[in-house]
N, C-alpha and C. Protein backbone atom coordinates (compact mmCIF):
# COMPACT_ATOMS: atom_id res chain seq x y z
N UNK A 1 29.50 57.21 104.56
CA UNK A 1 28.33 56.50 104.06
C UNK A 1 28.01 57.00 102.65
N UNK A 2 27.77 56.30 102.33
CA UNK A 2 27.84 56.59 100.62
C UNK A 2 25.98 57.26 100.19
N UNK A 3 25.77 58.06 99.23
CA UNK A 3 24.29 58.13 99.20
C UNK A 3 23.73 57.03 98.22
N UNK A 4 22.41 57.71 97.63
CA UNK A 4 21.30 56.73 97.14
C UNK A 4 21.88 56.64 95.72
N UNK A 5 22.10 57.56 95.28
CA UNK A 5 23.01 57.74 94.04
C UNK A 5 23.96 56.65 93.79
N UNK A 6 25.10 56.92 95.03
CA UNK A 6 25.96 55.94 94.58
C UNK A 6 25.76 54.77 94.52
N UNK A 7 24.96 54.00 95.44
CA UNK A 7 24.56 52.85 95.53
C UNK A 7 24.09 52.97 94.40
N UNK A 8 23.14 53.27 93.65
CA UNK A 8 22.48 52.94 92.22
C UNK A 8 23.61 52.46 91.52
N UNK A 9 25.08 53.73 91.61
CA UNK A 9 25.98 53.60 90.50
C UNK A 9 26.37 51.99 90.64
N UNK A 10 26.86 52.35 91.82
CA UNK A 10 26.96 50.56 92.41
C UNK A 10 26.73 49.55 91.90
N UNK A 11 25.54 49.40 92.35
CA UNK A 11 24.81 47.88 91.64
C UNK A 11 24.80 47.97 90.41
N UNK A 12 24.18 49.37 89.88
CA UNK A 12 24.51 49.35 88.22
C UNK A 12 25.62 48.65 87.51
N UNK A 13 27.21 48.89 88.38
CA UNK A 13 28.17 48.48 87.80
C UNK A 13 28.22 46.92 88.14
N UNK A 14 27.97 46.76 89.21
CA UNK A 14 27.88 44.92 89.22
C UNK A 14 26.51 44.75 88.22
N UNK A 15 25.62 45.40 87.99
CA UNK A 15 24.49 44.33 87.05
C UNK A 15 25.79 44.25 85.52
N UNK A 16 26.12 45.18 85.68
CA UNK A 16 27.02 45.24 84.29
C UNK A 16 27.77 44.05 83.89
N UNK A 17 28.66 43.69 84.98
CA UNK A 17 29.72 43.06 85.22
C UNK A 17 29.29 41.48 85.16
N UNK A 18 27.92 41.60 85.71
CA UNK A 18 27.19 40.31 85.29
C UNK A 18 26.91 40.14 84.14
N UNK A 19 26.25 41.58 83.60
CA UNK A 19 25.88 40.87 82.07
C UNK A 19 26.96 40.50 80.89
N UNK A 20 28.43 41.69 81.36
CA UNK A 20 29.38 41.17 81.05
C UNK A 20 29.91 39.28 80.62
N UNK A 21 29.36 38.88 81.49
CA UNK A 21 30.26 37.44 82.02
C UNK A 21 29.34 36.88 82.43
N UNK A 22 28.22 36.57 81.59
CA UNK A 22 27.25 34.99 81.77
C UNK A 22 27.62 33.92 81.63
N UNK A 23 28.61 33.98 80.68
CA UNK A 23 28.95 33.08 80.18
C UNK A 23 30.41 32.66 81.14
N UNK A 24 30.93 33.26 81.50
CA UNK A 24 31.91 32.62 82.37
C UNK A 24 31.95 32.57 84.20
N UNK A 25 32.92 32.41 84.52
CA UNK A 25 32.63 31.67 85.91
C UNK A 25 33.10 33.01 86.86
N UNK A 26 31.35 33.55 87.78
CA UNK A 26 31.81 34.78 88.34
C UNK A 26 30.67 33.72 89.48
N UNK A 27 31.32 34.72 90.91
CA UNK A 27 30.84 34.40 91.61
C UNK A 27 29.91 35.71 92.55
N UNK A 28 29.23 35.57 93.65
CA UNK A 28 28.90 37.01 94.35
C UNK A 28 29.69 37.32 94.98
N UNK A 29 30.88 36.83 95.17
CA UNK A 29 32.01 38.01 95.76
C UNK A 29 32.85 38.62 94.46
N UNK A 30 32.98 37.62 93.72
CA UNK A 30 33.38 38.74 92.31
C UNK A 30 32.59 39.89 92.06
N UNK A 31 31.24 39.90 92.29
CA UNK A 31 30.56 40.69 92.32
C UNK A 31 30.71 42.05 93.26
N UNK A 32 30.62 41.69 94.30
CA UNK A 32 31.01 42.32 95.55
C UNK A 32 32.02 43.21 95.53
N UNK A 33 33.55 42.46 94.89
CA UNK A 33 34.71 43.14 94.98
C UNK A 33 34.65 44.04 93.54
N UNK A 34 33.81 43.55 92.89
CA UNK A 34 33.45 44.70 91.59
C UNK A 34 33.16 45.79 92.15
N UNK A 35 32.06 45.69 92.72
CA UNK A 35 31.26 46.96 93.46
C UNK A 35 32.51 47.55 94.65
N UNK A 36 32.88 46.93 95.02
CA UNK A 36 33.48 47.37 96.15
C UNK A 36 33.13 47.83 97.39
N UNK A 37 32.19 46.25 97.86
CA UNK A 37 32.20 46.31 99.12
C UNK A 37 31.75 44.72 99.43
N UNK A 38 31.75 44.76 100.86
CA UNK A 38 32.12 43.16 101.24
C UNK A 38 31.29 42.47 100.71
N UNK A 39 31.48 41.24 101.04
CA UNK A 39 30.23 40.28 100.24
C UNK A 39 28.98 40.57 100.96
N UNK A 40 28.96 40.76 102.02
CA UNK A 40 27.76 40.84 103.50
C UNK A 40 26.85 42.58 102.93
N UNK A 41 27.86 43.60 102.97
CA UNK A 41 27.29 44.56 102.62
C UNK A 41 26.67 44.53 101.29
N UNK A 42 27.44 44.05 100.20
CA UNK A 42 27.15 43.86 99.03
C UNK A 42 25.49 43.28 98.79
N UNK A 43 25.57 42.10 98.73
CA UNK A 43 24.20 41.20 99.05
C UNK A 43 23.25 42.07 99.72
N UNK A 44 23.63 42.66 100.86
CA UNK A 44 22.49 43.47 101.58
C UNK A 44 22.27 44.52 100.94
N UNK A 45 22.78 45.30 99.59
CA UNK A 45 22.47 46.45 99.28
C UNK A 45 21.83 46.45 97.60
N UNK A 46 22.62 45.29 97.29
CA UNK A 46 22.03 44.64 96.04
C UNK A 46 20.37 44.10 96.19
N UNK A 47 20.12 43.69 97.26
CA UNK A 47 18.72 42.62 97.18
C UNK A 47 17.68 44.16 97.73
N UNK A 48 18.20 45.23 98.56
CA UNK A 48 17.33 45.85 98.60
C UNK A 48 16.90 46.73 97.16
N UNK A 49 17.84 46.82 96.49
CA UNK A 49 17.92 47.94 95.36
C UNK A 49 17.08 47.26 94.45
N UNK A 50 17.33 45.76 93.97
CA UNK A 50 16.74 45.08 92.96
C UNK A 50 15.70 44.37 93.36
N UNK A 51 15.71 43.64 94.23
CA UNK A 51 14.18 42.83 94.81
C UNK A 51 14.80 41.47 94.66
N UNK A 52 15.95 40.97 93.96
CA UNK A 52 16.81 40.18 93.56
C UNK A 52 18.06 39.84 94.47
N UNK A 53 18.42 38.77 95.36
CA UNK A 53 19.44 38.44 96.23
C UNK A 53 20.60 38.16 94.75
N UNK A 54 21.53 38.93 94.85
CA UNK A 54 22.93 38.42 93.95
C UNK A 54 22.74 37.55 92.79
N UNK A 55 22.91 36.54 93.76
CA UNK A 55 23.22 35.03 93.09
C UNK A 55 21.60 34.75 92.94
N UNK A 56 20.77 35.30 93.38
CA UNK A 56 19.49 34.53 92.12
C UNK A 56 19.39 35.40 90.67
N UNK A 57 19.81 37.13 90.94
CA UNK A 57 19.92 37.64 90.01
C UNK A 57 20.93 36.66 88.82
N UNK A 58 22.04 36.76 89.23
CA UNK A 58 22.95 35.83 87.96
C UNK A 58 22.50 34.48 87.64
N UNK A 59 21.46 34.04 88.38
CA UNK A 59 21.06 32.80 87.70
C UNK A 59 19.63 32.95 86.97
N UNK A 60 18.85 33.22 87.52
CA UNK A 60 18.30 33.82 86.64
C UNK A 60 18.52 34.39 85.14
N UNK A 61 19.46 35.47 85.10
CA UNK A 61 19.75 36.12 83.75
C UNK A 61 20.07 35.18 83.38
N UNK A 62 21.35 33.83 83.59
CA UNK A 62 21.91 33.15 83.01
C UNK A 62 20.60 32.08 82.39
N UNK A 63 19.71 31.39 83.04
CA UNK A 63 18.49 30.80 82.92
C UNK A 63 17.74 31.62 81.67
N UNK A 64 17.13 32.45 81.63
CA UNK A 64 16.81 33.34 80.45
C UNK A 64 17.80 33.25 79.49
N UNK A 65 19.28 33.79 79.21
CA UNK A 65 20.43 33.93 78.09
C UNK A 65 19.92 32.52 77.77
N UNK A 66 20.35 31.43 78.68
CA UNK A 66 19.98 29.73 77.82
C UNK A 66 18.90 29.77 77.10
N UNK A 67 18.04 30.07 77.75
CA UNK A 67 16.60 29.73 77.36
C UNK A 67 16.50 30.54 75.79
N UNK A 68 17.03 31.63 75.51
CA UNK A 68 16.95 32.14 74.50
C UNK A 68 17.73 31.76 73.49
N UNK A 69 18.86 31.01 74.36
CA UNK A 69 20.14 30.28 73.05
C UNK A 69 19.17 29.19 72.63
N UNK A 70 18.88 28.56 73.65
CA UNK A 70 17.63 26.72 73.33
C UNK A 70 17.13 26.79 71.74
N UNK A 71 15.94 28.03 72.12
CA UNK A 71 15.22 28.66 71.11
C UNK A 71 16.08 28.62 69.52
N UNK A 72 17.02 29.38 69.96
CA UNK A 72 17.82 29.80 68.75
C UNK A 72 18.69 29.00 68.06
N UNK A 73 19.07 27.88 68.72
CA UNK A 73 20.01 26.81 68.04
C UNK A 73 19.76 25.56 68.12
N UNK A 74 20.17 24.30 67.47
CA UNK A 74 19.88 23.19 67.66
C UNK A 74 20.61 22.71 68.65
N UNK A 75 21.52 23.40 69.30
CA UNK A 75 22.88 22.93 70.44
C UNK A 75 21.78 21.95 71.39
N UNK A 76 22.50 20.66 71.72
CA UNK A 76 22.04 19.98 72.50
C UNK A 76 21.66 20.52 73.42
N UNK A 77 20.81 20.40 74.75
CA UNK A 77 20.59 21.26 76.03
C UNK A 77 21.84 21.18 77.01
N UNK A 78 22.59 20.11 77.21
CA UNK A 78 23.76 19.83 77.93
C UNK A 78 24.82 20.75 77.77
N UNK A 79 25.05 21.01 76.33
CA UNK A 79 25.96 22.17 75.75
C UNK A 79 25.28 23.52 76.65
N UNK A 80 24.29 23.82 76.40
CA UNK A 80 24.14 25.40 76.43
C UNK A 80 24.19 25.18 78.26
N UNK A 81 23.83 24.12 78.79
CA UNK A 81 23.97 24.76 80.21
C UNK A 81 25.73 24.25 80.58
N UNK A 82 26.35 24.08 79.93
CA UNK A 82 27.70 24.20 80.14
C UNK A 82 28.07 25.32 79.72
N UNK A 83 27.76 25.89 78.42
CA UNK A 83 27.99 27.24 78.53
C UNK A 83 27.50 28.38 79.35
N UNK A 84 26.16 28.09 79.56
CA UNK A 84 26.32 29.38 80.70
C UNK A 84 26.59 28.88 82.34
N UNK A 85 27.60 28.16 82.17
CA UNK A 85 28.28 27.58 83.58
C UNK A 85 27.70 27.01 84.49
N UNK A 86 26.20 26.15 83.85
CA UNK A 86 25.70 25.14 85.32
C UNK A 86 26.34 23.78 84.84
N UNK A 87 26.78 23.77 86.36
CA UNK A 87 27.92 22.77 86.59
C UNK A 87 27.10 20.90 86.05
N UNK A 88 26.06 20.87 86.32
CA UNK A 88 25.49 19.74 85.51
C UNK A 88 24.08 19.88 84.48
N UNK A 89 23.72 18.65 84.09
CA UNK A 89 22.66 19.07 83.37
C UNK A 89 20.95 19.21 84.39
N UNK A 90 21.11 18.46 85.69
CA UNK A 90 20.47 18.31 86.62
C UNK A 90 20.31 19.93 87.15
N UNK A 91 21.79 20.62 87.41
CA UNK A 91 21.63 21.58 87.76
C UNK A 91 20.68 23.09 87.21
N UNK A 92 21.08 22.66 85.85
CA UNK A 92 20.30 23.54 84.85
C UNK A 92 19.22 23.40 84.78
N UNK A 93 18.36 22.20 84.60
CA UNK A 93 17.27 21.79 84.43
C UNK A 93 16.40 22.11 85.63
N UNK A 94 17.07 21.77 86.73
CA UNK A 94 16.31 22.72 88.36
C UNK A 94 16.07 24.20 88.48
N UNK A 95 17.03 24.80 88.03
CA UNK A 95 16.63 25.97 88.21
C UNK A 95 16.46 26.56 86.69
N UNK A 96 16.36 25.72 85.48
CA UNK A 96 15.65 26.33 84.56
C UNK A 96 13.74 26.21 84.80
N UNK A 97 13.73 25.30 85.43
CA UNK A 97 12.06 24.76 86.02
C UNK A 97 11.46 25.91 87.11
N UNK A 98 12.22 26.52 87.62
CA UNK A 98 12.49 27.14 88.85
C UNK A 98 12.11 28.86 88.49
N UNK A 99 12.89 29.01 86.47
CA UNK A 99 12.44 30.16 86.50
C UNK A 99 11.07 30.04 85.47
N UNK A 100 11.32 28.82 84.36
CA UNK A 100 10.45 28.94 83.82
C UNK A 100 9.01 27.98 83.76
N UNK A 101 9.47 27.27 85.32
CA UNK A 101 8.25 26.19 84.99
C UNK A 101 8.27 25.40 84.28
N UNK A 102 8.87 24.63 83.38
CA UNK A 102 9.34 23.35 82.90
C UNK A 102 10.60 23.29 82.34
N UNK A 103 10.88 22.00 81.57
CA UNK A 103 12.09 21.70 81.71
C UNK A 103 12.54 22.31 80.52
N UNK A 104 14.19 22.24 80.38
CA UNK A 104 14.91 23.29 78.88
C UNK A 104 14.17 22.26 77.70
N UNK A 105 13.72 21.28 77.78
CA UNK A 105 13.58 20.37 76.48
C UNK A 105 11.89 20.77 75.97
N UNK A 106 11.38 20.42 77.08
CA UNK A 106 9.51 21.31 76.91
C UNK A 106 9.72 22.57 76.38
N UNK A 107 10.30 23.68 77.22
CA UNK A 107 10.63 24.84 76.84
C UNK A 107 11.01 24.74 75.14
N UNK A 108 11.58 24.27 74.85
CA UNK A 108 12.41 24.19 73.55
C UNK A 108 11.17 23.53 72.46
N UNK A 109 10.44 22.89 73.19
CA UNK A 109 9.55 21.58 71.51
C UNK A 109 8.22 22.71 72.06
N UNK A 110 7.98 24.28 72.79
CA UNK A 110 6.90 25.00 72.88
C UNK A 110 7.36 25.67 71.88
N UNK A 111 8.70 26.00 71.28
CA UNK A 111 8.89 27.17 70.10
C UNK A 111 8.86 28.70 70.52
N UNK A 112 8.75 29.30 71.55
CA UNK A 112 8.03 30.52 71.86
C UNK A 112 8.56 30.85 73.01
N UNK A 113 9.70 31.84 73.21
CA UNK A 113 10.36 32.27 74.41
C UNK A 113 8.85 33.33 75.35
N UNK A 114 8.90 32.51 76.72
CA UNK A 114 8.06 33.41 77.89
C UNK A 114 8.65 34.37 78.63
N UNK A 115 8.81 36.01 78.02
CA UNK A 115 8.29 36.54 78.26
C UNK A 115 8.32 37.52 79.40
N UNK A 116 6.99 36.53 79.73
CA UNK A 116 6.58 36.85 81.18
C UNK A 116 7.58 36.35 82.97
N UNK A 117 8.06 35.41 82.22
CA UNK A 117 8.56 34.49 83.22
C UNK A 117 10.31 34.93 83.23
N UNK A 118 10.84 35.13 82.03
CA UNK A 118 11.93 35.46 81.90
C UNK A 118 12.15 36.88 82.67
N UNK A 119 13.99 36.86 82.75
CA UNK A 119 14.45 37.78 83.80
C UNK A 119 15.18 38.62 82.61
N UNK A 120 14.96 39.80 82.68
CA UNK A 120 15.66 41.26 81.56
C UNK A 120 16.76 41.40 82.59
N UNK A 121 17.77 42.09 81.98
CA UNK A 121 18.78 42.55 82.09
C UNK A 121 18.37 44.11 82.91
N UNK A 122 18.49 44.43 83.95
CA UNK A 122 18.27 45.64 84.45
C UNK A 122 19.03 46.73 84.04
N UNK A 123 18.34 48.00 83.52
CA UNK A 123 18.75 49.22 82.98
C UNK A 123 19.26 49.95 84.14
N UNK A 124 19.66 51.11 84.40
CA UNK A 124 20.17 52.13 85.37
C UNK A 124 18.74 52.36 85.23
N UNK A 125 17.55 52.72 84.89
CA UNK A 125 16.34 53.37 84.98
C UNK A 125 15.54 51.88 85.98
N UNK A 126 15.80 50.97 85.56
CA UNK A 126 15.08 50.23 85.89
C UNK A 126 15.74 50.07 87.48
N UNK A 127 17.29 50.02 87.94
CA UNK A 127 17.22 49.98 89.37
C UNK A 127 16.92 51.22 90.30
N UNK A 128 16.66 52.58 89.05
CA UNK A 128 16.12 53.45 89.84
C UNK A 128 14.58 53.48 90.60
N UNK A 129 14.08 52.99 89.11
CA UNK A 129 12.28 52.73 89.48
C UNK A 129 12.21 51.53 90.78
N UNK A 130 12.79 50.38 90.50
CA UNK A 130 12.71 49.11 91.91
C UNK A 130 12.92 50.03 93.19
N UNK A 131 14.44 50.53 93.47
CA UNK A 131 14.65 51.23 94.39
C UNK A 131 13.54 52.48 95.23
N UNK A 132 13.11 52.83 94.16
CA UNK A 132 12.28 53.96 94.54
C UNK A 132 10.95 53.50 95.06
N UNK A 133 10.40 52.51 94.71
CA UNK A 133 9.34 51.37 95.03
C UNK A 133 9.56 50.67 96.03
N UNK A 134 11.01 50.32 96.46
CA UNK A 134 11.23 49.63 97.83
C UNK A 134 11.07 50.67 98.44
N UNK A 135 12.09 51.72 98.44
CA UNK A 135 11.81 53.08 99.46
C UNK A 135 10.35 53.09 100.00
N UNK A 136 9.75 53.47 98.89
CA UNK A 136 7.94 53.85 98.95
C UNK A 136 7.70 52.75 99.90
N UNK A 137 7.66 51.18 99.46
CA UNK A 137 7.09 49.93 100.29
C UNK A 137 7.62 49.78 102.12
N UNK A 138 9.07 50.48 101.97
CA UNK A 138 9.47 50.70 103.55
C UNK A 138 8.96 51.72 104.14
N UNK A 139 8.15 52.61 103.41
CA UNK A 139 8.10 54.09 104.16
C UNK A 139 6.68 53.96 104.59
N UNK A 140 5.90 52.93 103.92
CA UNK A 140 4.26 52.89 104.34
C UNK A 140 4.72 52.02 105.30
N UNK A 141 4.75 51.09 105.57
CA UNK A 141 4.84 49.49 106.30
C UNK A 141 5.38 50.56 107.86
N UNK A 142 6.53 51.43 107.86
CA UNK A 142 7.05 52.16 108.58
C UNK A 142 5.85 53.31 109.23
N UNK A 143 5.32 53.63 108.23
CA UNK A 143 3.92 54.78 108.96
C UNK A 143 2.99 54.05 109.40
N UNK A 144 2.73 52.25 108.60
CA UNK A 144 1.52 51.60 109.54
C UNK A 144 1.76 50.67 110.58
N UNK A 145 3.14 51.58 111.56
CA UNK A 145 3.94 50.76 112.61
C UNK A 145 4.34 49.04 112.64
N UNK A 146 4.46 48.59 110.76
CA UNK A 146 5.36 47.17 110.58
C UNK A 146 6.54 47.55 110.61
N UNK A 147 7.41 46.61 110.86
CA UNK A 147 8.82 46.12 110.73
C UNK A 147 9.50 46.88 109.22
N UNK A 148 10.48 47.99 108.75
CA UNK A 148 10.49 48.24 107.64
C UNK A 148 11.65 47.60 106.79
N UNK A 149 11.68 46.22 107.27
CA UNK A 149 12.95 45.47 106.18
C UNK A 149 12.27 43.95 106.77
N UNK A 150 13.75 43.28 106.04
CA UNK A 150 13.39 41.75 106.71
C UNK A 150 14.23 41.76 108.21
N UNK A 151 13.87 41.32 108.77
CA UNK A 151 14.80 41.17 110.62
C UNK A 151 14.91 42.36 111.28
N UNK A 152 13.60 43.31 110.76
CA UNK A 152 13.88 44.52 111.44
C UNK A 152 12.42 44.46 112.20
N UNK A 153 12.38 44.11 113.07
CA UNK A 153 11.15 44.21 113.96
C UNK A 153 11.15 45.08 114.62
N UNK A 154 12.43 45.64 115.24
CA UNK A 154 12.44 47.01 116.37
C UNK A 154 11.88 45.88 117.78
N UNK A 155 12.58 44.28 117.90
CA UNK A 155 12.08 44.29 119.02
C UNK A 155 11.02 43.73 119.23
N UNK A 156 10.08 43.97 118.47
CA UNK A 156 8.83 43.70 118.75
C UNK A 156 8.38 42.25 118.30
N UNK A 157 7.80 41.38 118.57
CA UNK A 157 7.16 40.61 117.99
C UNK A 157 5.85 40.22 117.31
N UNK A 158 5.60 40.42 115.90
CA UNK A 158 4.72 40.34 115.18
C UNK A 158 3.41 39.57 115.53
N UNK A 159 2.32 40.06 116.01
CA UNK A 159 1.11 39.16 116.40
C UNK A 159 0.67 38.75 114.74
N UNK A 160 0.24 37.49 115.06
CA UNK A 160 -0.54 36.70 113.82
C UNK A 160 -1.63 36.26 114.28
């Protein structure tokens, strides 16, 4: 079993590998086999560390990289979401709405990258601080006898 450490190194090296290759065609098992471990373990160790499942992490970043190319160039919107590999312009436009609340063309005639809404590139400090914050968030939920993950009830069924 690997420790907390390595897992950091871990994901660290897949956030890498993502930011590596926005621009080209990776998937979450490319990811996975980066890190080196299955897709199942992978996903499950990535979403606890970051707060981020895989594949929303890479779309996301990729959603932000556009959003900041939009800004920066006159490139049609069709272009830039072919470059960062959404397969249509429908596709881009959904989950550019998705991260930033309207569409790449609004986004673009506002002048003014958000910010707030946009997804950063995660530092090694930064999946230390998330991690250490999930820990903390499982370890209370765990002392005030909740469930300390998702599908971890211990069994029990949650009164509402």
């Amino acid at each position: 079993m690997r420790g907390a450490s390595d897992t950091l190194a871990t994901v660290a090296r897949a956030v890498a590998f993502v930011e590596d290759r926005l621009q080209a065609d990776i998937t979450v098992a490319d990811m996975a086999a980066e890190a080196g471990y299955s897709l199942f373990h992978f996903s499950r160790v990535f979403a606890d560390t970051t707060g981020f499942t895989p594949y929303d992490y890479l779309m996301r970043r990729r959603v932000t990289e556009a959003a900041a190319a939009l800004l920066g160039s006159e490139d049609r919107v069709i272009d830039v979401a072919l470059e960062y590999r959404f397969g249509s312009p429908e596709t881009f436009c959904r989950a550019f709405r998705r991260v930033f609340e309207c569409t790449p063309t609004e986004y673009r005639a506002g002048g003014t990258a958000d910010a707030e809404r946009a997804t950063a590139a995660l530092s090694p400090a930064d999946l230390r601080r998330r991690a250490a914050e999930r820990r903390g968030r499982r370890a209370t939920l765990s002392r005030a006898g909740e469930p300390s993950g998702p599908g971890r009830s211990g069994g029990r069924t949650p009164l509402r």
